[in-house]
PDB file of N, CA and C in Angstrom:
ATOM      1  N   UNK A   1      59.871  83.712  20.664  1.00  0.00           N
ATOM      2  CA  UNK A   1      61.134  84.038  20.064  1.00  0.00           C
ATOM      3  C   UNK A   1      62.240  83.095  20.507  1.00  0.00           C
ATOM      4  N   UNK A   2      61.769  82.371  21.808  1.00  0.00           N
ATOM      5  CA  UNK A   2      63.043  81.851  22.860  1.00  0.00           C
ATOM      6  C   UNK A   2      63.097  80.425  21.782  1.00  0.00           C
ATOM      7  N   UNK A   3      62.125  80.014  20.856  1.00  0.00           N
ATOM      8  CA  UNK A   3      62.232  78.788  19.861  1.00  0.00           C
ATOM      9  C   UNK A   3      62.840  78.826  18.613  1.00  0.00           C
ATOM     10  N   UNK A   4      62.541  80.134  18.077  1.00  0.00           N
ATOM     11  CA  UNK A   4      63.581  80.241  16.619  1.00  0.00           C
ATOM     12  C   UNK A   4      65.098  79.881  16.990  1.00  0.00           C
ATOM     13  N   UNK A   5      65.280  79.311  16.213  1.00  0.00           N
ATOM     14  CA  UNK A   5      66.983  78.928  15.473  1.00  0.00           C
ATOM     15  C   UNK A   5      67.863  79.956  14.315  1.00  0.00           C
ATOM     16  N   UNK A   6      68.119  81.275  15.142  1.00  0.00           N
ATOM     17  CA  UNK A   6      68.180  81.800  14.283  1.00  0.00           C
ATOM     18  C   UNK A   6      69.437  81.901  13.439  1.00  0.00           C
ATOM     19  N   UNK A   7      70.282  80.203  13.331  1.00  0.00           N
ATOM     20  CA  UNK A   7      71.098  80.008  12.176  1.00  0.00           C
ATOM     21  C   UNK A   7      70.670  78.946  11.545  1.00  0.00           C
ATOM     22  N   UNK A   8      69.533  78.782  11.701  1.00  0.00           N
ATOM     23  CA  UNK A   8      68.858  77.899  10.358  1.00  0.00           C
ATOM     24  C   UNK A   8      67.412  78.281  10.068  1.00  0.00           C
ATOM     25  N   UNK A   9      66.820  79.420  10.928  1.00  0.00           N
ATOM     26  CA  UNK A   9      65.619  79.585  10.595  1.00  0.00           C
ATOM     27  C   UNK A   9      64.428  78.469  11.330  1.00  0.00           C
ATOM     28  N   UNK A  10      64.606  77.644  11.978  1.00  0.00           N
ATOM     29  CA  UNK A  10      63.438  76.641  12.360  1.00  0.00           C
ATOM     30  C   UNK A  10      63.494  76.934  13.756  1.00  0.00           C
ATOM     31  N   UNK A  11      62.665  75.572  14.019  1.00  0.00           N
ATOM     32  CA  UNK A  11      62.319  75.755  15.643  1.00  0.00           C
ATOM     33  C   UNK A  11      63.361  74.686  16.134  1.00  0.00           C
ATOM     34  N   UNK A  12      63.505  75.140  17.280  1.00  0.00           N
ATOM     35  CA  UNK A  12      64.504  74.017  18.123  1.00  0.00           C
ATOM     36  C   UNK A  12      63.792  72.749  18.789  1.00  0.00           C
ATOM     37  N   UNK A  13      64.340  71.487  18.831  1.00  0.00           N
ATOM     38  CA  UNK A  13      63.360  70.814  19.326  1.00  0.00           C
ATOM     39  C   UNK A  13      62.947  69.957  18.780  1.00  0.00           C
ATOM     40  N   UNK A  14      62.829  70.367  17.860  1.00  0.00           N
ATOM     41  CA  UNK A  14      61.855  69.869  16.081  1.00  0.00           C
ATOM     42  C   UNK A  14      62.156  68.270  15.860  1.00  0.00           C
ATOM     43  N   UNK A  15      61.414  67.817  15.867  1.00  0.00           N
ATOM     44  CA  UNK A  15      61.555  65.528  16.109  1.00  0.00           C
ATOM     45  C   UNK A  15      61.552  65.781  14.634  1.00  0.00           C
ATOM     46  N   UNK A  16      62.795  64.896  14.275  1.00  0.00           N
ATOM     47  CA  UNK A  16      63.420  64.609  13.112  1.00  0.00           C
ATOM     48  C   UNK A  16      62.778  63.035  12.669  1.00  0.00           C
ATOM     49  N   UNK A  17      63.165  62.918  11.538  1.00  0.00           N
ATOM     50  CA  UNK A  17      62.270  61.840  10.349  1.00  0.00           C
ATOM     51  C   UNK A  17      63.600  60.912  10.563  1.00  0.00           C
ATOM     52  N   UNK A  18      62.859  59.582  10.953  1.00  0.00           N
ATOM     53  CA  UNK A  18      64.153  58.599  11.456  1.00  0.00           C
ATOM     54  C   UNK A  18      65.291  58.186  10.232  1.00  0.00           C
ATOM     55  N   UNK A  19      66.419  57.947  10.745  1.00  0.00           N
ATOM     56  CA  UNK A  19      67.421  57.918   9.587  1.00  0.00           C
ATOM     57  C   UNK A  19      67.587  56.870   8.903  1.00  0.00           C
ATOM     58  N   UNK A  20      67.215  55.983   8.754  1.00  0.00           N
ATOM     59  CA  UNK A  20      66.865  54.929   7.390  1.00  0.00           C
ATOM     60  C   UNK A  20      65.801  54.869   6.765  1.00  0.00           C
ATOM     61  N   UNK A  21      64.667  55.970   7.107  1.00  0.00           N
ATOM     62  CA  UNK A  21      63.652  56.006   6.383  1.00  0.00           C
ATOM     63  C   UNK A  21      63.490  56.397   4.859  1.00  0.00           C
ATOM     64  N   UNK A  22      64.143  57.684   4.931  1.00  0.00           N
ATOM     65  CA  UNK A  22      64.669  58.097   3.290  1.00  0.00           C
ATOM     66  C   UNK A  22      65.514  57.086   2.699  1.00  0.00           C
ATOM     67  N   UNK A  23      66.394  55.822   3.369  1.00  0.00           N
ATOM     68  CA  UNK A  23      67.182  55.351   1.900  1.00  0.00           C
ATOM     69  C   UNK A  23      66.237  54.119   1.805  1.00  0.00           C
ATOM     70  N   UNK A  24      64.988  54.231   3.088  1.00  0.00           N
ATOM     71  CA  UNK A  24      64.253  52.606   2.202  1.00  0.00           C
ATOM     72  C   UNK A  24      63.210  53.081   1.347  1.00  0.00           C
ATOM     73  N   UNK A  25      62.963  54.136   1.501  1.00  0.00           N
ATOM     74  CA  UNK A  25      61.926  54.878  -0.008  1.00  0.00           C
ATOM     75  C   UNK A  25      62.794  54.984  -0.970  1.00  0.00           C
ATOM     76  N   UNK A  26      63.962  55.152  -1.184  1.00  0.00           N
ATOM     77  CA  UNK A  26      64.841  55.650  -2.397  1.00  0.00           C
ATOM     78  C   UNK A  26      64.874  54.161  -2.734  1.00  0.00           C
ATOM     79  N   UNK A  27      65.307  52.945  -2.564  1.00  0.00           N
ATOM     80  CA  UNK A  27      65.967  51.915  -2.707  1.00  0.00           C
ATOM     81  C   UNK A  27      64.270  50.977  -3.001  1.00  0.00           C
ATOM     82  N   UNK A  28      63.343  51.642  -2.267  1.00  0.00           N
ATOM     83  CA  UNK A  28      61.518  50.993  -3.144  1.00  0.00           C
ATOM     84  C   UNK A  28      61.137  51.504  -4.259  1.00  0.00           C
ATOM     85  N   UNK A  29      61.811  52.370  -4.719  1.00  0.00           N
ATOM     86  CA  UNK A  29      61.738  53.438  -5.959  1.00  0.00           C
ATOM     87  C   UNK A  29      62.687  52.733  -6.732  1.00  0.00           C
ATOM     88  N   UNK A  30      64.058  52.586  -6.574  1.00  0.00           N
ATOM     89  CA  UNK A  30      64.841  51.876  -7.793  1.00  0.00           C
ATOM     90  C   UNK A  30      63.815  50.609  -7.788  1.00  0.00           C
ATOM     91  N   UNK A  31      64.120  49.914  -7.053  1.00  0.00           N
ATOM     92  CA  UNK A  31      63.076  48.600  -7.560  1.00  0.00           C
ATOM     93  C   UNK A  31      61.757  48.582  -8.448  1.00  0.00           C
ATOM     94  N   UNK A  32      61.125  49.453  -8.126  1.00  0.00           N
ATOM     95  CA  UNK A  32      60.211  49.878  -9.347  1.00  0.00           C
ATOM     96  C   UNK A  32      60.868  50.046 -10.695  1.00  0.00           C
ATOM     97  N   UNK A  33      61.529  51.024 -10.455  1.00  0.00           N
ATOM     98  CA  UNK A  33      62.583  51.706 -11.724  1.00  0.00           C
ATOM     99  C   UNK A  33      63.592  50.364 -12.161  1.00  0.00           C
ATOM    100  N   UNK A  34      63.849  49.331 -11.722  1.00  0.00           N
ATOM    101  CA  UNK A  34      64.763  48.261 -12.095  1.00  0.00           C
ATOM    102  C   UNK A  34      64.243  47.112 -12.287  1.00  0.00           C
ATOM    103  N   UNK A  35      62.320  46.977 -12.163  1.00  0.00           N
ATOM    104  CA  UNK A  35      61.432  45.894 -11.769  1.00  0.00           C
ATOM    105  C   UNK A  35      62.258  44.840 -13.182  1.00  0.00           C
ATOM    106  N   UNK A  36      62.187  45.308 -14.159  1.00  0.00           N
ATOM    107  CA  UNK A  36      62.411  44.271 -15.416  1.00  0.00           C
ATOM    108  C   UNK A  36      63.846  43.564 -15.596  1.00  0.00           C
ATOM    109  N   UNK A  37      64.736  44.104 -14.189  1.00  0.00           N
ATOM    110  CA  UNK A  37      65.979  43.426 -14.362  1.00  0.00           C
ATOM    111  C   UNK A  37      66.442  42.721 -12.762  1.00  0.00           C
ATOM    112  N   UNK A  38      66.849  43.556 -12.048  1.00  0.00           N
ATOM    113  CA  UNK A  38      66.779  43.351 -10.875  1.00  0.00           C
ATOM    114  C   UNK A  38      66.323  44.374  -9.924  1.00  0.00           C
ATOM    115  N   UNK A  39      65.512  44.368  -9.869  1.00  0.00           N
ATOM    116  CA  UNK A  39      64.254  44.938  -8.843  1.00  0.00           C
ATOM    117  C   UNK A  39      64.177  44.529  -7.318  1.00  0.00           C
ATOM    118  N   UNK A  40      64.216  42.607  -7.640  1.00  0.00           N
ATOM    119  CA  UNK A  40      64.258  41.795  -6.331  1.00  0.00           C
ATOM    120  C   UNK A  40      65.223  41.961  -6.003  1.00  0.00           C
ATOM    121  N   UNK A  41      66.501  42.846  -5.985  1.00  0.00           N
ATOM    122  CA  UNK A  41      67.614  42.658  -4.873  1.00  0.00           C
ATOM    123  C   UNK A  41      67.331  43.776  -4.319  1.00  0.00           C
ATOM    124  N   UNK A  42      66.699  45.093  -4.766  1.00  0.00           N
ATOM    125  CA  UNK A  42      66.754  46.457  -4.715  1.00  0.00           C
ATOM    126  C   UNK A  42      65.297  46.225  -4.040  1.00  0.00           C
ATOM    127  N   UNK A  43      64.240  45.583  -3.716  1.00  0.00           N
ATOM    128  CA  UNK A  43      63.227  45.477  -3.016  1.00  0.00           C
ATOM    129  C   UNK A  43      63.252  44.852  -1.430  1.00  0.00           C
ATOM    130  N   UNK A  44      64.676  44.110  -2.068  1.00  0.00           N
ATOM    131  CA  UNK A  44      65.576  43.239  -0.430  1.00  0.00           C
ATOM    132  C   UNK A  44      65.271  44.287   0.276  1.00  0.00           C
ATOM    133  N   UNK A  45      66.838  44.852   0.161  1.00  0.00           N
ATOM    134  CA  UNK A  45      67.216  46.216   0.332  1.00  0.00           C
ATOM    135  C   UNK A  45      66.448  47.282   0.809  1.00  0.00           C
ATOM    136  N   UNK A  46      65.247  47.380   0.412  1.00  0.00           N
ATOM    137  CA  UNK A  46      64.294  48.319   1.158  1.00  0.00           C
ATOM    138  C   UNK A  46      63.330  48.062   2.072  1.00  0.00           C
ATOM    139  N   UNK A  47      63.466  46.222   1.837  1.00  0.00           N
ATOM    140  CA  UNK A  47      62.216  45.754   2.862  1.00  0.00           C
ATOM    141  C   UNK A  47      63.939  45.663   4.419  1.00  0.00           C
ATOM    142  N   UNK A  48      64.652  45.691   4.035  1.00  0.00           N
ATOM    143  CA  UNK A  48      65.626  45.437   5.375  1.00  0.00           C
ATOM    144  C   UNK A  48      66.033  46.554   6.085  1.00  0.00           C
ATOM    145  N   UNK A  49      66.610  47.749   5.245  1.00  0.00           N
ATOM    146  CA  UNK A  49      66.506  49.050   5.959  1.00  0.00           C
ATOM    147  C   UNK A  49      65.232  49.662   6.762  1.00  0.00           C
ATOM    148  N   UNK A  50      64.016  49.399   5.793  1.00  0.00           N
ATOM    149  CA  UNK A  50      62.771  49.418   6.359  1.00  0.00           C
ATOM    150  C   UNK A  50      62.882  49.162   7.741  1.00  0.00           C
ATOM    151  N   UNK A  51      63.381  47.903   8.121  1.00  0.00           N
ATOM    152  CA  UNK A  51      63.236  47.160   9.163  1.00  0.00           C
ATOM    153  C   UNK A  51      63.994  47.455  10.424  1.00  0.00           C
ATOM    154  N   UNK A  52      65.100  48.088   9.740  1.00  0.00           N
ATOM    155  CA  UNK A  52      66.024  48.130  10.694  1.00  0.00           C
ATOM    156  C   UNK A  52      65.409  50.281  11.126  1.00  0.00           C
ATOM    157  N   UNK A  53      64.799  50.580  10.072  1.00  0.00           N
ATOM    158  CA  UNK A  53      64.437  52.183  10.538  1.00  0.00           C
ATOM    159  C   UNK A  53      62.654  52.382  11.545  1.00  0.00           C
ATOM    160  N   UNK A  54      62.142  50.986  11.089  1.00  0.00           N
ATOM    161  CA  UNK A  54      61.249  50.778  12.132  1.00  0.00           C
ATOM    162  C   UNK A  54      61.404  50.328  13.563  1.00  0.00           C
ATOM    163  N   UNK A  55      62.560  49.508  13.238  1.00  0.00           N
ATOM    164  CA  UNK A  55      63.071  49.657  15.149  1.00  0.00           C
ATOM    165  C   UNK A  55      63.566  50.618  15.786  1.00  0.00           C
ATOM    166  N   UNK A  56      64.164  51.484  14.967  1.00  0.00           N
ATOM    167  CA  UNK A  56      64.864  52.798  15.253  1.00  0.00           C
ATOM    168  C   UNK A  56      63.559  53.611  15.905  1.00  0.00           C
ATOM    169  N   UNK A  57      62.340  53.383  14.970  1.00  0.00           N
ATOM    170  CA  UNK A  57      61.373  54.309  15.371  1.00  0.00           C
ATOM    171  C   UNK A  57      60.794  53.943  16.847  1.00  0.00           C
ATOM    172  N   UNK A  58      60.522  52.320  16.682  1.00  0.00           N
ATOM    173  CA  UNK A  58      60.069  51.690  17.635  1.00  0.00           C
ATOM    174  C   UNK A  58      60.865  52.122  19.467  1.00  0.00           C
ATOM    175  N   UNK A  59      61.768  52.279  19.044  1.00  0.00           N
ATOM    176  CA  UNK A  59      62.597  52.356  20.391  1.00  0.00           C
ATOM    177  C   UNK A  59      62.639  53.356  20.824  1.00  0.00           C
ATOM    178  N   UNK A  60      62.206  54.721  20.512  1.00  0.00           N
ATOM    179  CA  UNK A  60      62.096  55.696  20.984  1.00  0.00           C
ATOM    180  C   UNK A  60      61.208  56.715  20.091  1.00  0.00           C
ATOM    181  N   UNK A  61      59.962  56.591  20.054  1.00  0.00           N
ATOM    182  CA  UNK A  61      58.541  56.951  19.096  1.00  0.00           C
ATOM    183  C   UNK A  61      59.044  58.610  19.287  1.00  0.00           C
ATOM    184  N   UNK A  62      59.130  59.037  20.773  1.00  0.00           N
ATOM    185  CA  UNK A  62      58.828  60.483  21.127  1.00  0.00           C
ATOM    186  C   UNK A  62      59.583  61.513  20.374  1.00  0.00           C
ATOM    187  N   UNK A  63      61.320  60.796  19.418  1.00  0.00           N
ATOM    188  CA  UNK A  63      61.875  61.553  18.830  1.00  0.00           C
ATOM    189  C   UNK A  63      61.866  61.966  17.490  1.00  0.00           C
ATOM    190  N   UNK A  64      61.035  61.115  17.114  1.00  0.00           N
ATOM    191  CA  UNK A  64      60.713  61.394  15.783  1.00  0.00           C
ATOM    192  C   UNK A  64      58.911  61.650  15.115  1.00  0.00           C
ATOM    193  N   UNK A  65      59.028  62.062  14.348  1.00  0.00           N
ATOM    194  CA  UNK A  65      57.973  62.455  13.668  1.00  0.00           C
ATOM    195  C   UNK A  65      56.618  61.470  12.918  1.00  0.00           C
ATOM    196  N   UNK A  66      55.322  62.001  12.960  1.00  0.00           N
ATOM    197  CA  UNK A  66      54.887  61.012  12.005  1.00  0.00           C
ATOM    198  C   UNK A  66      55.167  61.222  10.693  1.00  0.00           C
ATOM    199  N   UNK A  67      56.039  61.989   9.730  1.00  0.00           N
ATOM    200  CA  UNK A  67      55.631  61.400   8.813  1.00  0.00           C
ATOM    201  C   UNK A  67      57.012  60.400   8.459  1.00  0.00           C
ATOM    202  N   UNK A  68      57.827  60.317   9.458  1.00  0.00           N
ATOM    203  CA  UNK A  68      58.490  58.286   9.195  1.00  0.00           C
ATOM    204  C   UNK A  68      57.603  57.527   9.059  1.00  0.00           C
ATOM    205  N   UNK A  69      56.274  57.694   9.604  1.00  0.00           N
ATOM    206  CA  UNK A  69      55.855  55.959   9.287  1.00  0.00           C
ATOM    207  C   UNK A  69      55.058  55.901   8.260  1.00  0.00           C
ATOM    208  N   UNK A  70      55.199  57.458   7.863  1.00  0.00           N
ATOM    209  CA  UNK A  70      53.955  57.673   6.340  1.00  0.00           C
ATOM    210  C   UNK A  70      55.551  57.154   4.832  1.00  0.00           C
ATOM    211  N   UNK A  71      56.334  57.666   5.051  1.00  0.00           N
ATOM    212  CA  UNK A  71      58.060  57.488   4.402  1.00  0.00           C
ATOM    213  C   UNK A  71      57.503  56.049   4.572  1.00  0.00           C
ATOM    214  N   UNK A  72      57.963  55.341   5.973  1.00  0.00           N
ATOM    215  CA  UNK A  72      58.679  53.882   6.318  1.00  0.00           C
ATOM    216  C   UNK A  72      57.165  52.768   5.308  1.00  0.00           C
ATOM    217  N   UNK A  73      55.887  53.161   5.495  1.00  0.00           N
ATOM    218  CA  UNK A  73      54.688  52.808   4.649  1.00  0.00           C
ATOM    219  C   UNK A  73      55.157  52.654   3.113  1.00  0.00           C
ATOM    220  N   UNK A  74      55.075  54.124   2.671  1.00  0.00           N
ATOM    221  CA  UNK A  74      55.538  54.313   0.993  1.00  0.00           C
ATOM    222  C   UNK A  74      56.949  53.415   0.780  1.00  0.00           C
ATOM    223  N   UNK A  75      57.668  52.981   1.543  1.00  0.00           N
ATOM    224  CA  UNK A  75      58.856  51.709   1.429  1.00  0.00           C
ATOM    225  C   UNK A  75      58.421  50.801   1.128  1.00  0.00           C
ATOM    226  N   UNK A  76      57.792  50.356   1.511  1.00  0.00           N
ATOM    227  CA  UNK A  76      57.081  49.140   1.782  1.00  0.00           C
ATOM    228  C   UNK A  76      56.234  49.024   0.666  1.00  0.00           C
ATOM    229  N   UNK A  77      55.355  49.292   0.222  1.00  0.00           N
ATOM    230  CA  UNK A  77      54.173  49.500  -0.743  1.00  0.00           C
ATOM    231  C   UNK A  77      55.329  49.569  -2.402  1.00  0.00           C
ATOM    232  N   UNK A  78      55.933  50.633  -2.621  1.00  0.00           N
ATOM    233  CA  UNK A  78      56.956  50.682  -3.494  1.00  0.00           C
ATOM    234  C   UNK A  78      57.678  49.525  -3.813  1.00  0.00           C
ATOM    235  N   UNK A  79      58.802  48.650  -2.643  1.00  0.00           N
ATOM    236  CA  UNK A  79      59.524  47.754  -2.480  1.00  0.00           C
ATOM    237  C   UNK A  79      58.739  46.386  -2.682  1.00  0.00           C
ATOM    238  N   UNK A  80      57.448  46.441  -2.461  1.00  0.00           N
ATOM    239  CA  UNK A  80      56.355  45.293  -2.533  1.00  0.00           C
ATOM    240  C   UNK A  80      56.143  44.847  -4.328  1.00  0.00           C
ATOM    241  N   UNK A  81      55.501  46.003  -4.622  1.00  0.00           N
ATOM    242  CA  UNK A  81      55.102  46.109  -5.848  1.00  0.00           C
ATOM    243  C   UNK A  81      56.398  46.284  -6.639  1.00  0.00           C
ATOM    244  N   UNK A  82      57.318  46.699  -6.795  1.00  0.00           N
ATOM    245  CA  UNK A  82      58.474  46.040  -6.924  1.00  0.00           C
ATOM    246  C   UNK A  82      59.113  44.741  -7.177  1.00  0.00           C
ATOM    247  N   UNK A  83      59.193  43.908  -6.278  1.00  0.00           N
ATOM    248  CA  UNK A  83      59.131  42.369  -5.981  1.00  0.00           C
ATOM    249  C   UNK A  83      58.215  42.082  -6.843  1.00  0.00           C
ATOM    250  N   UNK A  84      57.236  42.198  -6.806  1.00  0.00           N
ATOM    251  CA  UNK A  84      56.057  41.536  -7.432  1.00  0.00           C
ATOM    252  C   UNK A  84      56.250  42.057  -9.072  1.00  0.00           C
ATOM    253  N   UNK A  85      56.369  42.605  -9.209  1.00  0.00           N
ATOM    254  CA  UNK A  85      56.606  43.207 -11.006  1.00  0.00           C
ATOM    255  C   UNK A  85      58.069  42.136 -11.498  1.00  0.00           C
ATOM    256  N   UNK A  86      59.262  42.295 -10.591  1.00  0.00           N
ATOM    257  CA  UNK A  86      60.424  42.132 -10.848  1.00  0.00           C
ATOM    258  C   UNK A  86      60.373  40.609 -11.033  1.00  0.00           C
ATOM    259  N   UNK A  87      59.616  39.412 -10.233  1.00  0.00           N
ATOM    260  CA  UNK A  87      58.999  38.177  -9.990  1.00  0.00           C
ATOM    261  C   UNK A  87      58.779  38.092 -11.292  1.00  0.00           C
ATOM    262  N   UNK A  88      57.361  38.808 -11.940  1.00  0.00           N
ATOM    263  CA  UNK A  88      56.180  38.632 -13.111  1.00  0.00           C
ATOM    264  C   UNK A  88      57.562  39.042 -14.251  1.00  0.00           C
ATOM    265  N   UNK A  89      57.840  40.044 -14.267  1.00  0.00           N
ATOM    266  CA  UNK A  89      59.542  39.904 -15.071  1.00  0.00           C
ATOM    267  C   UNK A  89      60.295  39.529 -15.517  1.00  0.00           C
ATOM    268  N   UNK A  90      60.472  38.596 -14.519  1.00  0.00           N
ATOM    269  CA  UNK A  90      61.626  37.340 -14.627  1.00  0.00           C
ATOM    270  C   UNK A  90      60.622  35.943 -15.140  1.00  0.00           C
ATOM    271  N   UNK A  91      59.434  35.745 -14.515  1.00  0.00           N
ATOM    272  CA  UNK A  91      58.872  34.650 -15.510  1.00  0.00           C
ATOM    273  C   UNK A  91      58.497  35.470 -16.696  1.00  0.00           C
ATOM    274  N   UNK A  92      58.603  35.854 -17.330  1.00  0.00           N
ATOM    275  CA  UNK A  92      58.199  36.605 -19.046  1.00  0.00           C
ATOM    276  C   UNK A  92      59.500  36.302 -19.756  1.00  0.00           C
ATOM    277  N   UNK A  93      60.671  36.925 -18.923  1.00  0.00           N
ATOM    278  CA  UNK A  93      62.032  36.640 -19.349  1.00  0.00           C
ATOM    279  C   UNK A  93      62.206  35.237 -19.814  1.00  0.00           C
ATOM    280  N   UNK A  94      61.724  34.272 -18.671  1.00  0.00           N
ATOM    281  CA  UNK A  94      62.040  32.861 -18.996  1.00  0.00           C
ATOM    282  C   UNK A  94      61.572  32.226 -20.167  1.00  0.00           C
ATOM    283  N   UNK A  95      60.124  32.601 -20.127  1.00  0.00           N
ATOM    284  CA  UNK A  95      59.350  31.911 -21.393  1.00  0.00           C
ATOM    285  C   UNK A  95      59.745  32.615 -22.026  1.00  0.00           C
ATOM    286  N   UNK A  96      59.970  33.980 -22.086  1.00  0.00           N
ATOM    287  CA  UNK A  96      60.725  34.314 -23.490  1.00  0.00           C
ATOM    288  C   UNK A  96      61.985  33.619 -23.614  1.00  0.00           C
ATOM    289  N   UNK A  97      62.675  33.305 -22.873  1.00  0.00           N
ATOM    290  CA  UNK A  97      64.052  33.082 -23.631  1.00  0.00           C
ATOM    291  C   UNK A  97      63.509  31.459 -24.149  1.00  0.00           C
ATOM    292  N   UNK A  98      62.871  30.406 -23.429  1.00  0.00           N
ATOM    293  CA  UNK A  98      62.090  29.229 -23.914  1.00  0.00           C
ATOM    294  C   UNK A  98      61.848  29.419 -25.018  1.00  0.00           C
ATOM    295  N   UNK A  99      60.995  30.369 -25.381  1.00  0.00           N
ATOM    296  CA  UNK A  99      60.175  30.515 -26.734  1.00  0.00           C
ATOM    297  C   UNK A  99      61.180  30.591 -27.910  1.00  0.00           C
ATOM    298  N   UNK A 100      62.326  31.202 -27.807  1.00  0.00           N
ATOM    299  CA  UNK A 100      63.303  31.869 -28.530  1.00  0.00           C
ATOM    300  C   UNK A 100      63.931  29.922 -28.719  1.00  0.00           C
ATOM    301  N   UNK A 101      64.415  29.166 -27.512  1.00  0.00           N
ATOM    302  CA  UNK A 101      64.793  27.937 -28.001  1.00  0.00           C
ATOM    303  C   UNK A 101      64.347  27.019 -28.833  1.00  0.00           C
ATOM    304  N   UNK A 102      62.827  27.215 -27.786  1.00  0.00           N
ATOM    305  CA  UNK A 102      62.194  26.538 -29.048  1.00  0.00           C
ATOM    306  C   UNK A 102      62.096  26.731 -30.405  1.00  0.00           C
ATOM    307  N   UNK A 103      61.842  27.924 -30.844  1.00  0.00           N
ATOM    308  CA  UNK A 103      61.739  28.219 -31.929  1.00  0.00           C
ATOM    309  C   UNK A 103      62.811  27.550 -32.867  1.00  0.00           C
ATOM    310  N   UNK A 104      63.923  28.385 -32.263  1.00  0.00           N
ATOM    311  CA  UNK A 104      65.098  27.610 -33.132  1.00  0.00           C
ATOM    312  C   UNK A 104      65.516  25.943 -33.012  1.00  0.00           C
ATOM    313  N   UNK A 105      65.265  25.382 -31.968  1.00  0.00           N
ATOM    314  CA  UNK A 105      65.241  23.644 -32.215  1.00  0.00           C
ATOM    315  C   UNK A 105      64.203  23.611 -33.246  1.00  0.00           C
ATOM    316  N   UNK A 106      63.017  24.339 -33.373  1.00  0.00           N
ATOM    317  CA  UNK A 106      62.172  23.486 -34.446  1.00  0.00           C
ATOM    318  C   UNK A 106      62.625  24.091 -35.811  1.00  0.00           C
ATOM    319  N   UNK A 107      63.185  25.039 -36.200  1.00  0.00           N
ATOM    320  CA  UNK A 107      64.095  25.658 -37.550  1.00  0.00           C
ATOM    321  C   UNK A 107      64.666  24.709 -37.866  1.00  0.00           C
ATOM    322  N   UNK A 108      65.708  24.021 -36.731  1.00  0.00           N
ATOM    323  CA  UNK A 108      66.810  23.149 -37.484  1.00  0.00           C
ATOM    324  C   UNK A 108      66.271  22.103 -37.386  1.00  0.00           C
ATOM    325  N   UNK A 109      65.359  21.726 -37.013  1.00  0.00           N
ATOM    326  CA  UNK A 109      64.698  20.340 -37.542  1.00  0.00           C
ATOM    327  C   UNK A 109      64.122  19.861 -39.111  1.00  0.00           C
ATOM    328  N   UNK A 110      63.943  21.106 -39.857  1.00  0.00           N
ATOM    329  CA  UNK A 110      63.262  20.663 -41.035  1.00  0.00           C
ATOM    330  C   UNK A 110      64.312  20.783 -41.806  1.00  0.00           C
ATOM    331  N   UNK A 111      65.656  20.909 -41.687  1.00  0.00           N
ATOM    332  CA  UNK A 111      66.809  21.028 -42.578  1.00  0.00           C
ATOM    333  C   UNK A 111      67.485  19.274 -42.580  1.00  0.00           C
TER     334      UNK A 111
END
């Protein structure tokens, strides 16, 4: 009984999920969700918080929980594939917009 919290209902004590872990999963998720425009700034962004919430973890393991490094993982993997879509994206974009020039330099050529 001496562990309930009984103004929130939990246990006291309780190793909390390190605090940049949730905004580098949220910010590997837009990048997915933004892969076809800018993805790669929003994949930055999650590979750097990442980084900075893995030292957080690193420096003192005992206060936090595993599932940060299952969170700080799904960042990473998300924010990856991300990059990599947003990359393949942007070359499609290019040759498309190429294709689109070309096209029209060779229109006004037969006039």
């Amino acid at each position: 009984m001496e562990e309930q919290n009984s103004n929130f209902g939990g246990t006291v004590g309780k190793k909390q999920i390190v605090p940049e872990a949730m905004s580098a999963m949220i910010w590997g998720i837009v990048s997915l969700a933004t892969m076809a425009m800018f993805g790669f700034i929003a994949s930055f962004v999650a590979f750097s918080k990442r980084r900075r919430a893995f030292a957080l973890y690193n420096e003192n393991p005992a206060n936090y929980n595993e599932k940060s490094l299952n969170i700080l993982r799904t960042a990473k993997t998300c924010g990856t594939i991300g990059l990599i879509a947003s990359i393949i994206f942007t070359f499609i974009w290019i040759a498309y917009i190429v294709l689109i020039v070309y096209l029209i330099s060779m229109s006004n050529s037969y006039y």
